[in-house]
Protein backbone atom coordinates (compact mmCIF):
# COMPACT_ATOMS: atom_id res chain seq x y z
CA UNK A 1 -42.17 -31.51 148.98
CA UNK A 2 -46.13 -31.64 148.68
CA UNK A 3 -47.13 -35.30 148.47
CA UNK A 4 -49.96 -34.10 146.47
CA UNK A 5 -47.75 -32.72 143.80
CA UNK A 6 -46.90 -36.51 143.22
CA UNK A 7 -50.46 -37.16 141.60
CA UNK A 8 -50.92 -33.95 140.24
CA UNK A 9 -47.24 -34.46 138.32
CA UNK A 10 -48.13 -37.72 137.24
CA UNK A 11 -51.17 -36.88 135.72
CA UNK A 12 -49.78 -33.83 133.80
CA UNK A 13 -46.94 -36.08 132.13
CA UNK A 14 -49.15 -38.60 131.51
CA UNK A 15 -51.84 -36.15 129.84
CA UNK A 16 -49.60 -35.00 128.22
CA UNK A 17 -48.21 -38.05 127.04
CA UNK A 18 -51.88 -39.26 126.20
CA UNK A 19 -52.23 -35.92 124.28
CA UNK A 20 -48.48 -36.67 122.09
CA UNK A 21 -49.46 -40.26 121.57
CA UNK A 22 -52.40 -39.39 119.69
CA UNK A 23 -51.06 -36.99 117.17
CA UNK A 24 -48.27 -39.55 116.31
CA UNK A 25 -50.26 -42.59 116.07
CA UNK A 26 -52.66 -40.25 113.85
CA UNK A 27 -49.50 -39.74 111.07
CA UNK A 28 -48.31 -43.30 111.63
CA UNK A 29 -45.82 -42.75 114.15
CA UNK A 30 -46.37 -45.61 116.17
CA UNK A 31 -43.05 -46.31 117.93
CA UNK A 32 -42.36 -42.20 118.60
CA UNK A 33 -45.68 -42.13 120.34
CA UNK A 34 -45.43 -45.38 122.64
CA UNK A 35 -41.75 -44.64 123.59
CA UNK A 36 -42.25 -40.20 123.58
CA UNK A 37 -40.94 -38.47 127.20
CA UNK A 38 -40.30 -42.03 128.81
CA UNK A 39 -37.69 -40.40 130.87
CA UNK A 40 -40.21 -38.04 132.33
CA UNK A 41 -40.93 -41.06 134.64
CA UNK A 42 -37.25 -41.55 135.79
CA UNK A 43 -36.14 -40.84 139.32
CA UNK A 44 -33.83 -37.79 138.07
CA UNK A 45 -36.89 -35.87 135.96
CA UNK A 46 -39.83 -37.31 137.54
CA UNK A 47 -38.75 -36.27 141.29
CA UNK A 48 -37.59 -32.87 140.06
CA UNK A 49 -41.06 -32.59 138.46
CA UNK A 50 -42.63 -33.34 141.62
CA UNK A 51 -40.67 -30.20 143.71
CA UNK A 52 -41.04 -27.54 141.10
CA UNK A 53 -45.02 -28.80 140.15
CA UNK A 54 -47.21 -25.44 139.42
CA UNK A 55 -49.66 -27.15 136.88
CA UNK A 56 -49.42 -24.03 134.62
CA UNK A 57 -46.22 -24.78 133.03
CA UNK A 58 -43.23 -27.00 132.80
CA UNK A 59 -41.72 -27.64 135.99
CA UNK A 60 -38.29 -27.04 134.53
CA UNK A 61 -38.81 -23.56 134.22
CA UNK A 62 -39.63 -23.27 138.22
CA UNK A 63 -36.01 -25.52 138.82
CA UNK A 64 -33.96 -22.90 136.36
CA UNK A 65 -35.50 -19.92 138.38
CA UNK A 66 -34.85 -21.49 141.94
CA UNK A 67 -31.12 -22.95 140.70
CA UNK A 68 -30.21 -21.16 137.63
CA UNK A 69 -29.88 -24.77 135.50
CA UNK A 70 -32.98 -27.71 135.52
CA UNK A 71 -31.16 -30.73 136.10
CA UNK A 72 -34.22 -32.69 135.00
CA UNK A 73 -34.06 -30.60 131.35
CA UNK A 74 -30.51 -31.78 131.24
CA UNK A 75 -31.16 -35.12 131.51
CA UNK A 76 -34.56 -35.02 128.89
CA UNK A 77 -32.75 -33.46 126.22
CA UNK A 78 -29.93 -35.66 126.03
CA UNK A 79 -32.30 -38.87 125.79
CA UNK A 80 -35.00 -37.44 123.88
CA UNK A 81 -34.49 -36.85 119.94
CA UNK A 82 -37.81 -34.18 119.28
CA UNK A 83 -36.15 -32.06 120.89
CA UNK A 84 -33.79 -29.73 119.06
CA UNK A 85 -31.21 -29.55 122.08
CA UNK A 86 -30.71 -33.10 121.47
CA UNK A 87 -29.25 -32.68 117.87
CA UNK A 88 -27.18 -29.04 118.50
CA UNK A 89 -23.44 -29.61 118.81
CA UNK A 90 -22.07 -26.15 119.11
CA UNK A 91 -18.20 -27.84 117.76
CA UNK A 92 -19.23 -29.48 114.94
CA UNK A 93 -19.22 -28.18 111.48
CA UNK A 94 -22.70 -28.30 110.82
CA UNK A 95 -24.49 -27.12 114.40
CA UNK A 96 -27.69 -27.83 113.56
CA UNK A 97 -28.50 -30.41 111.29
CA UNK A 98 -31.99 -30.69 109.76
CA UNK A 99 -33.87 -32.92 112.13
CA UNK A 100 -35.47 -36.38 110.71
CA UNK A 101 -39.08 -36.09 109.66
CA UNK A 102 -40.20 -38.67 112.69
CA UNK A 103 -38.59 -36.31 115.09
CA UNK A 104 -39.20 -32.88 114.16
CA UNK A 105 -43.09 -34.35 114.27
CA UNK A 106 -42.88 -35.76 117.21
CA UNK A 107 -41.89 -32.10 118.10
CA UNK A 108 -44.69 -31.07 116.82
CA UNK A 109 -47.06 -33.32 118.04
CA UNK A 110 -45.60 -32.42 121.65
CA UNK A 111 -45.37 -28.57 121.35
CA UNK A 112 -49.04 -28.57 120.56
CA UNK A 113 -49.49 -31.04 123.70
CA UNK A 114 -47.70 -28.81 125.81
CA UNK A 115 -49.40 -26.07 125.05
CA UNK A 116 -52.57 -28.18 125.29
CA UNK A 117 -52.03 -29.64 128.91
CA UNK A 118 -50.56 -26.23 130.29
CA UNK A 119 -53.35 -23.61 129.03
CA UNK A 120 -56.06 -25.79 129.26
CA UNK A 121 -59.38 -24.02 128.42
CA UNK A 122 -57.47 -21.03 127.16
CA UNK A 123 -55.94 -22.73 124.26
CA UNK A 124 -56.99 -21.36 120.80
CA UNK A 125 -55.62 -22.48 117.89
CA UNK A 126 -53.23 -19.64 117.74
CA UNK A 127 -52.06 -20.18 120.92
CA UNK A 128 -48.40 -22.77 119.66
CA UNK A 129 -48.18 -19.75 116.80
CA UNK A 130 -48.01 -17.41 119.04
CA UNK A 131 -45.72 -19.05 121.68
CA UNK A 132 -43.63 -20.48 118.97
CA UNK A 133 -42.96 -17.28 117.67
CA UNK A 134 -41.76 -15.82 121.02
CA UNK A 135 -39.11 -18.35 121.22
CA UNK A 136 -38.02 -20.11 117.89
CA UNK A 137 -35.32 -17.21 117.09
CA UNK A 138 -33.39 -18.48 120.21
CA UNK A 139 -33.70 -21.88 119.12
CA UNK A 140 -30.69 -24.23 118.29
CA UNK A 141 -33.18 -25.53 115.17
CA UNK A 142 -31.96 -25.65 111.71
CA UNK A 143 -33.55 -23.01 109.36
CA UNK A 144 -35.36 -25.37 107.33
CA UNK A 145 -36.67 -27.23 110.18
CA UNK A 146 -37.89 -23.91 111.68
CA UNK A 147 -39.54 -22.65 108.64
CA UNK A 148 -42.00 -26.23 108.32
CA UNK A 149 -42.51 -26.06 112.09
CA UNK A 150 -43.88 -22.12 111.18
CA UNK A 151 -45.95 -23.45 108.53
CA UNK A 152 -47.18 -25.80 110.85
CA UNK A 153 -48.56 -24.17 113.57
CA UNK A 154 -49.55 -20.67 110.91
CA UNK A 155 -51.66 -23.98 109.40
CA UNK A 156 -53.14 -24.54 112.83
CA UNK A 157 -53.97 -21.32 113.70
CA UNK A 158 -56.10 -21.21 110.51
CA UNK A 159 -56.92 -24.55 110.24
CA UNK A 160 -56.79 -26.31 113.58
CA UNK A 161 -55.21 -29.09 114.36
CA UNK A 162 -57.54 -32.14 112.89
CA UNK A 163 -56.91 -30.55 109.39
CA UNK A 164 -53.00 -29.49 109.91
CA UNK A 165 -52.21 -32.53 112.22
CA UNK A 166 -52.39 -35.30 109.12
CA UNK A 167 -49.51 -37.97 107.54
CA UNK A 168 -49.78 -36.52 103.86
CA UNK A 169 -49.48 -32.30 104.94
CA UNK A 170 -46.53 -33.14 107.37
CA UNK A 171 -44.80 -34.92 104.56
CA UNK A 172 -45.67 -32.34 102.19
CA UNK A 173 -44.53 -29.62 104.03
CA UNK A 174 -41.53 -31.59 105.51
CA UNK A 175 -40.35 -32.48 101.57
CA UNK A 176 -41.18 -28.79 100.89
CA UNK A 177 -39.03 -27.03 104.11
CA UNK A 178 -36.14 -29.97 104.52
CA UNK A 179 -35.24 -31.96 102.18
């Protein structure tokens, strides 16, 4: 383990964090952007974060390559309710329920963070379009949650986030796509 990857780890999350926090508190979501990836600081993520550290994306990714599973992802989803994983029951009669309006936010607020933290000076604002895109179809979402997160980030590629990112075009668009 590189001791060094300790700091560097620990500053990503908590940019990261920093970076999440700020687009809740901006809609009102106080308590989703105190409490958001808490468990990213427990022994069982934050130690796995630490041995798979590359700075350029999430360190879960390096785990599932080296071991075929991330134990740390395991662990976040289950705790962690902007994340789709958290909510898809593969036995249940309804899969994939629509996600809450604080939560599928919160997602939102953290995908653009993400993408933020791990492009750095190459993010544009179609960057979370473009990514989203190359993934959402092989996401356990809900349809209608899917379609407002689309409209979302199309709205930030266009827009940026300052004008897409506010409390009354999230509710709009979440009243519009999920309810």
């Amino acid at each position: 383990m590189n001791i060094r990857n300790i700091w560097k780890h620990f500053k990503t999350i908590t940019y990261h964090k920093i970076l999440v926090m700020q687009g809740c508190f901006k809609i009102g979501l106080y308590k989703q952007g105190i409490l958001h990836d808490l468990s990213k600081y427990s022994p069982s993520e934050f130690w796995v974060g630490v041995k798979y550290y590359q700075g350029t994306q999430s360190p879960n990714n390096a785990e599932r390559e080296a071991l075929g599973y991330s134990s740390a992802w395991l662990h976040h989803k289950g705790r962690n309710k902007h994340h789709p994983e958290y909510w898809y029951d593969p036995m249940s009669r309804n899969p994939m329920p629509v996600i809450p309006y604080k939560y599928i936010v919160e997602m939102i607020c953290d995908n653009l963070a993400a993408g933020i933290v791990y492009n750095g000076k190459r993010w544009r604002n179609d960057t979370q379009l473009k990514y989203w895109n190359s993934r959402k179809d092989n996401m356990p979402l809900n349809e209608k949650n899917k379609s407002m997160v689309t409209e979302v980030f199309t709205q930030v590629s266009i827009n940026g986030i300052e004008k897409t990112i506010t409390k009354s075009n999230l509710k709009r668009l979440y009243k519009k796509y999920c309810e």
